[in-house]
C-alpha atoms as a PDB file:
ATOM      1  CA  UNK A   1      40.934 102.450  -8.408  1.00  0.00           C
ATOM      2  CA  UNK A   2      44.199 104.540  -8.064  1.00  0.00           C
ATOM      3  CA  UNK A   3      46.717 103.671  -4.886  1.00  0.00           C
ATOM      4  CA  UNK A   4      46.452 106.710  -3.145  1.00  0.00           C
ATOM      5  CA  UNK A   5      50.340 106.948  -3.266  1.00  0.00           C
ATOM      6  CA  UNK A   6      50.198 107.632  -7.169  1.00  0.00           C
ATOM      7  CA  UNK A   7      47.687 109.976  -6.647  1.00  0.00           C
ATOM      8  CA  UNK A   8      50.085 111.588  -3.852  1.00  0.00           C
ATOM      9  CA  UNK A   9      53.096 111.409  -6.309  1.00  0.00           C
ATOM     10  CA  UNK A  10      51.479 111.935  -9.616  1.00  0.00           C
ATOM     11  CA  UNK A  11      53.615 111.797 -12.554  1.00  0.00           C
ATOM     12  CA  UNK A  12      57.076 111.249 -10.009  1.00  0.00           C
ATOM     13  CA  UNK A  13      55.227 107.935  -9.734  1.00  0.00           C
ATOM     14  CA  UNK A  14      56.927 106.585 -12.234  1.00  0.00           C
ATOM     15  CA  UNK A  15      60.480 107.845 -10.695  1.00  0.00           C
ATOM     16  CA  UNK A  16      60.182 105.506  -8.010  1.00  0.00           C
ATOM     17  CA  UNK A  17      62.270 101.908  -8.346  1.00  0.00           C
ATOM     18  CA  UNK A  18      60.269  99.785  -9.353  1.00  0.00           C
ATOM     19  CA  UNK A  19      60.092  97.617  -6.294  1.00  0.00           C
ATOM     20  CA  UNK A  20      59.035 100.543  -4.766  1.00  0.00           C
ATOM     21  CA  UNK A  21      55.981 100.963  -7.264  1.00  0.00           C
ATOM     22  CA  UNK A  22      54.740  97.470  -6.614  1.00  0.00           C
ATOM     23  CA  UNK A  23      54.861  97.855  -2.852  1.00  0.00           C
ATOM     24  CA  UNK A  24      53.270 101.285  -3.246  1.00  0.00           C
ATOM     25  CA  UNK A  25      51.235 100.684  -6.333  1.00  0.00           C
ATOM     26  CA  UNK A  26      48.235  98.541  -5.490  1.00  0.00           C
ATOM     27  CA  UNK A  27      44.718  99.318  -4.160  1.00  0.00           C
ATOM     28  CA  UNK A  28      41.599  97.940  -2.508  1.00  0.00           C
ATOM     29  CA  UNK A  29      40.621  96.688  -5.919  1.00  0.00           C
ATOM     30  CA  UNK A  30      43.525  94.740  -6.823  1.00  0.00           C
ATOM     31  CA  UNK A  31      42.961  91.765  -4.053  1.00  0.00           C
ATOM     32  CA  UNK A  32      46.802  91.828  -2.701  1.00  0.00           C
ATOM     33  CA  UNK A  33      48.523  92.873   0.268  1.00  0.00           C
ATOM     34  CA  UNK A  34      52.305  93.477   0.787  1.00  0.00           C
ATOM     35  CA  UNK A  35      53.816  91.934   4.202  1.00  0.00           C
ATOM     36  CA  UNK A  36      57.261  92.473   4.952  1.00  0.00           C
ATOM     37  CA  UNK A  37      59.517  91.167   7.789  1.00  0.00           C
ATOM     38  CA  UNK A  38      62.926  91.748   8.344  1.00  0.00           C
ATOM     39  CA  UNK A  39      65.078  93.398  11.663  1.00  0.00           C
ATOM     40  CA  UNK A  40      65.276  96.964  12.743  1.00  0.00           C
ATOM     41  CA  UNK A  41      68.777  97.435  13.086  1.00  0.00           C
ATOM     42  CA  UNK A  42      68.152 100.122  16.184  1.00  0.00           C
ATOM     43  CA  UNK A  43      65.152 101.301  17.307  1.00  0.00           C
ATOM     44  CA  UNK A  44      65.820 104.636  19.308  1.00  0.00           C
ATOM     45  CA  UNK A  45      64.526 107.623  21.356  1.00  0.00           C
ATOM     46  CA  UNK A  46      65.619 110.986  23.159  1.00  0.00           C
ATOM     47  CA  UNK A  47      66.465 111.713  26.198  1.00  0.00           C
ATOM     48  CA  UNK A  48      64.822 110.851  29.332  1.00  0.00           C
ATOM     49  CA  UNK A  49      61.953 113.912  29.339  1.00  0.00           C
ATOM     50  CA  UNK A  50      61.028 112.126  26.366  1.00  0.00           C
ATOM     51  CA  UNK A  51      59.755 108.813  27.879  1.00  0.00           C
ATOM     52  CA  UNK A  52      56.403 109.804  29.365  1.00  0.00           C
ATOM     53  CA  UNK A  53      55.150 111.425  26.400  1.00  0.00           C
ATOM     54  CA  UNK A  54      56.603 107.883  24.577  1.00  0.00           C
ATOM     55  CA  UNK A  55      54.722 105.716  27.055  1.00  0.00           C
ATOM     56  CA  UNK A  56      51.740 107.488  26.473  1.00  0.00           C
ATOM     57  CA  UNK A  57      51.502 106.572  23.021  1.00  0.00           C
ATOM     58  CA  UNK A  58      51.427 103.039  23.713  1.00  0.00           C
ATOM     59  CA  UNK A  59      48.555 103.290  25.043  1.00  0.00           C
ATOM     60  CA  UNK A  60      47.021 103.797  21.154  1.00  0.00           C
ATOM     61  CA  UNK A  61      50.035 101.657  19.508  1.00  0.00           C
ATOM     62  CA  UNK A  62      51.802 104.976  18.227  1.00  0.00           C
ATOM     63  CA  UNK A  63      54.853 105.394  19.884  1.00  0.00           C
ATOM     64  CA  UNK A  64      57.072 103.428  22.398  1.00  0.00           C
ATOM     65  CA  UNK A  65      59.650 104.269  24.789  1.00  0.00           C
ATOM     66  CA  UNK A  66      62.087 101.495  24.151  1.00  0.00           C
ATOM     67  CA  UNK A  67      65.755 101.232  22.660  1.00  0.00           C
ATOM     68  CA  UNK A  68      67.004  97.729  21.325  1.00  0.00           C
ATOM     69  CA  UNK A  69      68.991  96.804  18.302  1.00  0.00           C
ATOM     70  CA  UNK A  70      68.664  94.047  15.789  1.00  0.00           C
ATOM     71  CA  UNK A  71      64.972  93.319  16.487  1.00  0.00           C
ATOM     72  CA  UNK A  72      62.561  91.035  14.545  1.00  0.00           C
ATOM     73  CA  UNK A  73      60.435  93.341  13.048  1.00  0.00           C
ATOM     74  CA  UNK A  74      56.708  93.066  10.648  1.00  0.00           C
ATOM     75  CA  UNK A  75      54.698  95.396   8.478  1.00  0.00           C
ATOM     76  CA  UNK A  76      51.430  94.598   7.314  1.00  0.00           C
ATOM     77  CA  UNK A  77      50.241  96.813   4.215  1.00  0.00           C
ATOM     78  CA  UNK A  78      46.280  95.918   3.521  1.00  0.00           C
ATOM     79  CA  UNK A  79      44.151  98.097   0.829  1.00  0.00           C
ATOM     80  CA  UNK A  80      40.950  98.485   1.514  1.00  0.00           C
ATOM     81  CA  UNK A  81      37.579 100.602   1.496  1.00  0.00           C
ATOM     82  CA  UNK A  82      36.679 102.133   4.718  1.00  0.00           C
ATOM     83  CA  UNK A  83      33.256 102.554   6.325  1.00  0.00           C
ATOM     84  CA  UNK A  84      33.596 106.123   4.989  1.00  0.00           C
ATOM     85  CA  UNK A  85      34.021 104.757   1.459  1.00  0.00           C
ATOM     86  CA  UNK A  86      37.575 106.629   1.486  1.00  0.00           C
ATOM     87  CA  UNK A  87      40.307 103.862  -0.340  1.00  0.00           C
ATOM     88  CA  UNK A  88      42.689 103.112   2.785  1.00  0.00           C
ATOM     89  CA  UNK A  89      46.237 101.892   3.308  1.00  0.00           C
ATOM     90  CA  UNK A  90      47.366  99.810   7.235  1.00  0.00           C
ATOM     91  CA  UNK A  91      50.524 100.579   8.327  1.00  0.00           C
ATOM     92  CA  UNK A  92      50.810  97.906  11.507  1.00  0.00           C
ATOM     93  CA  UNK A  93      54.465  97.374  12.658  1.00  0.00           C
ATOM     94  CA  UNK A  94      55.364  95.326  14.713  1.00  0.00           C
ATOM     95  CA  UNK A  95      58.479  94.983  16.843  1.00  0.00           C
ATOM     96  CA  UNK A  96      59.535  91.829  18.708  1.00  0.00           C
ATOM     97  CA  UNK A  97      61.257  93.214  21.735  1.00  0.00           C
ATOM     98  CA  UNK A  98      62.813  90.969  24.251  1.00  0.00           C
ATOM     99  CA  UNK A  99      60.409  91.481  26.801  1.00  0.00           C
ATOM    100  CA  UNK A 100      57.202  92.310  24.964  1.00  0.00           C
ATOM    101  CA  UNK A 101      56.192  93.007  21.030  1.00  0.00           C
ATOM    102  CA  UNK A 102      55.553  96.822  20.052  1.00  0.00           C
ATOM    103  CA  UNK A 103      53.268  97.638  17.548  1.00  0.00           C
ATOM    104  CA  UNK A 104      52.815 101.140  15.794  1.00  0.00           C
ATOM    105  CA  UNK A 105      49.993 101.161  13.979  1.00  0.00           C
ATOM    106  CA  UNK A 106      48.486 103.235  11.275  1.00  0.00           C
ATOM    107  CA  UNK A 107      45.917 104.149   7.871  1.00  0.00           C
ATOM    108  CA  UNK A 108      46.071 106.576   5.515  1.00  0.00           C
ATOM    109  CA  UNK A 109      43.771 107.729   3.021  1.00  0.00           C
ATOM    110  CA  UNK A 110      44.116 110.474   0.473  1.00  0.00           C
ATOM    111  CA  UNK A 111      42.397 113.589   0.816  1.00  0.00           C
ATOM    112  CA  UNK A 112      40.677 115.846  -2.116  1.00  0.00           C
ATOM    113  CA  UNK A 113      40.061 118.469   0.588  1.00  0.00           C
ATOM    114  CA  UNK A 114      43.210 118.548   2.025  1.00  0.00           C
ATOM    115  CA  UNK A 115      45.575 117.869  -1.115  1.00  0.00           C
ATOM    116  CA  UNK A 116      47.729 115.332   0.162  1.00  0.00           C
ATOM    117  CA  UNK A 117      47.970 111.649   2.017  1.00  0.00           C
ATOM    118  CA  UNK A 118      46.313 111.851   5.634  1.00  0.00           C
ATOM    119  CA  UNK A 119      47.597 109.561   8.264  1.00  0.00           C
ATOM    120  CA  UNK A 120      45.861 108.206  10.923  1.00  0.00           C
ATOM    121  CA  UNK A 121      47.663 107.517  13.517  1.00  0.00           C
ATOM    122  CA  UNK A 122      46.860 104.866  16.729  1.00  0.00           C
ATOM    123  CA  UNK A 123      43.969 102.242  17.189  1.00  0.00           C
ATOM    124  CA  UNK A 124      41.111 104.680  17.339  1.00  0.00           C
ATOM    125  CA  UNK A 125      42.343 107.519  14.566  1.00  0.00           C
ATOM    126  CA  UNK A 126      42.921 109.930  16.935  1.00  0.00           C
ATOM    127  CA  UNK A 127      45.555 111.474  15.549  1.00  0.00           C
ATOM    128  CA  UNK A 128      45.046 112.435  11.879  1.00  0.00           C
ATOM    129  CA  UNK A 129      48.274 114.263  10.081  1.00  0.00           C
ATOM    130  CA  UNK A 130      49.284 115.427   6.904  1.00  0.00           C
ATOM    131  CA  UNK A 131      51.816 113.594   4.939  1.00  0.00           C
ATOM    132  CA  UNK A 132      53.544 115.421   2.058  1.00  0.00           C
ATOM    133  CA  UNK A 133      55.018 112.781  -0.256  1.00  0.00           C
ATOM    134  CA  UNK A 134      58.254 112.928  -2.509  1.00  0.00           C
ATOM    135  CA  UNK A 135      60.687 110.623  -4.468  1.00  0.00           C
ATOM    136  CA  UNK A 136      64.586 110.592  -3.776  1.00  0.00           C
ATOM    137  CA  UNK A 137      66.927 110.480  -6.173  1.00  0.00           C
ATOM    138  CA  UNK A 138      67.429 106.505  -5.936  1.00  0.00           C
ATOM    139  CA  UNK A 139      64.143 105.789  -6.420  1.00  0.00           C
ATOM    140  CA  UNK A 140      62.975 105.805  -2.602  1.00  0.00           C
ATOM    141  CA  UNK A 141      59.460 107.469  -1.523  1.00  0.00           C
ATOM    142  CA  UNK A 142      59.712 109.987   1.246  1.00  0.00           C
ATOM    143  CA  UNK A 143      57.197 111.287   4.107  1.00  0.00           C
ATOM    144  CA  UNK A 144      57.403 114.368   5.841  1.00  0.00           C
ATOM    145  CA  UNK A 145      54.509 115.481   8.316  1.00  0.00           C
ATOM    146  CA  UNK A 146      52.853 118.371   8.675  1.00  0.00           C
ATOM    147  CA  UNK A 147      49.753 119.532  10.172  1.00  0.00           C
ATOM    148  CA  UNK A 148      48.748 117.877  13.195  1.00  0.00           C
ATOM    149  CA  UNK A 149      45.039 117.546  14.550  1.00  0.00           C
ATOM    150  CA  UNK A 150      43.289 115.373  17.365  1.00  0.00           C
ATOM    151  CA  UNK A 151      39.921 114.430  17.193  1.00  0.00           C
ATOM    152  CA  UNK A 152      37.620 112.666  19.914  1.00  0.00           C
ATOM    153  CA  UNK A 153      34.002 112.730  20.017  1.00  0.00           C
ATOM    154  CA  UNK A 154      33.039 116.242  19.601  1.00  0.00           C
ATOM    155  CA  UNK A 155      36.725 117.580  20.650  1.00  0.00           C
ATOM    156  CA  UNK A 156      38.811 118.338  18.032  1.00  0.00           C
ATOM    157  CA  UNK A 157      41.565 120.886  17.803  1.00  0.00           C
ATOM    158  CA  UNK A 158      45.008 121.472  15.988  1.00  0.00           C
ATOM    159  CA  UNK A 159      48.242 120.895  17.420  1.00  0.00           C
ATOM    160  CA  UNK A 160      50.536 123.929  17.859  1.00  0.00           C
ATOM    161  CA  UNK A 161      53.857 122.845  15.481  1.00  0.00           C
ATOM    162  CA  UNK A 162      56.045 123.859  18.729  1.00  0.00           C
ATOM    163  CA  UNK A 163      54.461 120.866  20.987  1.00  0.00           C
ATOM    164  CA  UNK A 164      54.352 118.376  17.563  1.00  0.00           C
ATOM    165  CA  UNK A 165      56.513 115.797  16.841  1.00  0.00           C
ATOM    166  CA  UNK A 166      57.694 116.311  12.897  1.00  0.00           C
ATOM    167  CA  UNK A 167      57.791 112.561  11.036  1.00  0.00           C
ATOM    168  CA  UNK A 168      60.439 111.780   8.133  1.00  0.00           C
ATOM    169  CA  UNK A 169      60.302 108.484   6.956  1.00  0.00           C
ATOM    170  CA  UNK A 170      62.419 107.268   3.811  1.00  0.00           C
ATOM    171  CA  UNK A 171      61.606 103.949   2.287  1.00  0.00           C
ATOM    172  CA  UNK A 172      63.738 102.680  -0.698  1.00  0.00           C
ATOM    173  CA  UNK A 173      65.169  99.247  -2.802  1.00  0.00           C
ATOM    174  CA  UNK A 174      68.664  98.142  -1.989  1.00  0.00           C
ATOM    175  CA  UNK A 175      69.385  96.630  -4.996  1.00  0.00           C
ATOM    176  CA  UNK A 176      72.771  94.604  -3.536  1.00  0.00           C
ATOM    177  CA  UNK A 177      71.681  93.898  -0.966  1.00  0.00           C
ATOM    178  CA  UNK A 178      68.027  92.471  -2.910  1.00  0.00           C
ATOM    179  CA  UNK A 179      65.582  94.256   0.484  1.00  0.00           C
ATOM    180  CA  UNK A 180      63.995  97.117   1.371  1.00  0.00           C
ATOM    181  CA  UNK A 181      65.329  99.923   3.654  1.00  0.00           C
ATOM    182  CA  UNK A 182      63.323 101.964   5.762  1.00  0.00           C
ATOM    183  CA  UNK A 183      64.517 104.956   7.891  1.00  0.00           C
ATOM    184  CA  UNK A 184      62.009 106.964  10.249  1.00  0.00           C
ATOM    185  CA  UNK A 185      62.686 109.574  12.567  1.00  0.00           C
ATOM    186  CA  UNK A 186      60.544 111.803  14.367  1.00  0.00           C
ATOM    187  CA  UNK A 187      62.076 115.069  16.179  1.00  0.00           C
ATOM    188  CA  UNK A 188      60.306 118.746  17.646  1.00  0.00           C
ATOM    189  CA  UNK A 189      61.914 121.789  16.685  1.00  0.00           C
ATOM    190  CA  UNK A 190      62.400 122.551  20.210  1.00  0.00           C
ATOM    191  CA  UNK A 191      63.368 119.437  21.670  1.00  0.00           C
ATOM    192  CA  UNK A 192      65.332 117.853  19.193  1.00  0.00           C
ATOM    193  CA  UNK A 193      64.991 114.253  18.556  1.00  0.00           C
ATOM    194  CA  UNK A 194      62.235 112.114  20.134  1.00  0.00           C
ATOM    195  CA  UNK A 195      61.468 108.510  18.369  1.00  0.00           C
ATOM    196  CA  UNK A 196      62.649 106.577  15.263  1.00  0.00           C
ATOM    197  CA  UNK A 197      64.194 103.345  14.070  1.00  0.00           C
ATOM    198  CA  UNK A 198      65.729 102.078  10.952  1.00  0.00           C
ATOM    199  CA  UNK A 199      66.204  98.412   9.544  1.00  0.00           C
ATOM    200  CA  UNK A 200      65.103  96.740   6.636  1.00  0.00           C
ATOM    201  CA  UNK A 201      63.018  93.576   5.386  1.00  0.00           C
ATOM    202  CA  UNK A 202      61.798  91.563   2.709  1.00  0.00           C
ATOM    203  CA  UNK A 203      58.448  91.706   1.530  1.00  0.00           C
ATOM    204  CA  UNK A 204      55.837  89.737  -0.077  1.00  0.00           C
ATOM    205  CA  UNK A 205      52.738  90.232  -2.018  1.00  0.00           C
ATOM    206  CA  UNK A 206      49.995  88.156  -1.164  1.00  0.00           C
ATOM    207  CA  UNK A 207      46.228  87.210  -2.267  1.00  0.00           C
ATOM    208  CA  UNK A 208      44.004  89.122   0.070  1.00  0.00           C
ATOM    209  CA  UNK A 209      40.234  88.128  -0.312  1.00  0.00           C
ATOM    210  CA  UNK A 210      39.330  89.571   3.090  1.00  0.00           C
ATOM    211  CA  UNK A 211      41.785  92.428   4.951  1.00  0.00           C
ATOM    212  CA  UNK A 212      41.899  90.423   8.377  1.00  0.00           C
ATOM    213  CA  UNK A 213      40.689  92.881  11.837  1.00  0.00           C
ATOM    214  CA  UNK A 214      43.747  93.153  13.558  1.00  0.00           C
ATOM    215  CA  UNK A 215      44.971  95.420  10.882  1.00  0.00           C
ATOM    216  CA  UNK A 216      42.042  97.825  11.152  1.00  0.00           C
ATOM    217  CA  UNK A 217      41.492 100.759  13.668  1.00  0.00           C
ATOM    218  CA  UNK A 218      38.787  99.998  16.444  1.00  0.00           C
ATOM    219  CA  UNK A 219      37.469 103.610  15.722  1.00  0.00           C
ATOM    220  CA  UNK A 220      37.171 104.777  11.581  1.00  0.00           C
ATOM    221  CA  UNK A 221      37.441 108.935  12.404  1.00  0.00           C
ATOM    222  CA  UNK A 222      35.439 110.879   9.562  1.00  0.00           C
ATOM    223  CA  UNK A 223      37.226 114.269   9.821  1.00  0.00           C
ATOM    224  CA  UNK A 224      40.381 114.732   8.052  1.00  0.00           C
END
């Protein structure tokens, strides 16, 4: 089985740093997970008219409305096979604010039908948008979002690129500084910046006979 980030990157695979590969590289078949922990250096967001629509995605774990710098900070990568049979990648952050822990949490798959890495954003998937996939010119992988749909029982409908918020995340090897670097930001076209953080971390690959149930959405959403 293929990670579904080669199959996003192709050939460029091979462009990435290395480190990068191994972090990126492995599927459900391989029996590993990476885990990383390190500090986000600032976690930030807009201005105030920003904050309800911020607070509203904690409700699913996809978005917060805090600021804070130098916070203790987890990811927790897990490959597996979902219900759907479609290979799958967790994304659960964590965040360990002063007064309460954050978490931003995630899966992507790859989709034939849709050419490119779908992310699922929130506990319940119901968020699922298009992730275009690249490699920097030190090696790093890079995200950028695009289409943007919500699904919910038998609702589903696309959002209008004016009302979404557009993701970049850039994740590369510091090789002096021996950890990885990760930079997100997430702005709309009309309201400039909304949510994003940056830090970095050390991570770890570890045996995984069983991807544990905290990592996994409550609600597996077929439609991509």
């Amino acid at each position: 089985m293929t990670s579904i980030y080669r199959r996003a990157l192709g050939d460029d695979f091979e462009r990435l740093h290395p480190q990068i590969q191994r972090r990126f590289g492995f599927s459900s078949e391989d029996g590993v997970a990476s885990i990383g922990r390190g500090v986000m250096e600032e976690i930030w967001r807009g201005p105030a008219f920003t904050v309800p629509f911020l607070v509203l995605g904690t409700w699913r774990r996809i978005m917060f409305p805090d600021r804070a710098r130098d916070v203790p900070f987890t990811i927790e990568n897990y490959a597996y096979r979902d219900r759907f049979g479609r290979e799958t990648v967790t994304w659960t952050r964590t965040f360990e604010l002063p007064r309460r822990a954050r978490r931003f949490d995630a899966t992507m798959i790859w989709s034939e039908r849709r050419g490119c890495i779908v992310d699922y954003l929130g506990t319940h998937q119901h968020l699922a948008v298009d992730l275009n996939a690249s490699v920097d010119d030190e090696g790093g992988i890079r995200f950028r979002s695009g289409e943007q749909r919500f699904y919910e029982r038998r609702v589903a409908f696309r959002f209008p690129l004016l009302f979404s918020g557009i993701a970049e995340v850039r994740e590369w090897y510091d090789d002096e500084a021996a950890c990885f670097r990760i930079d997100v930001a997430v702005a709309n076209t009309r309201f400039g910046r909304l949510f994003g953080y940056h830090g970095f971390f050390h991570a770890e690959e570890r045996e995984c006979r069983e991807v544990p149930a905290h990592v996994k959405p409550l609600r597996a959403e077929r439609r991509e």
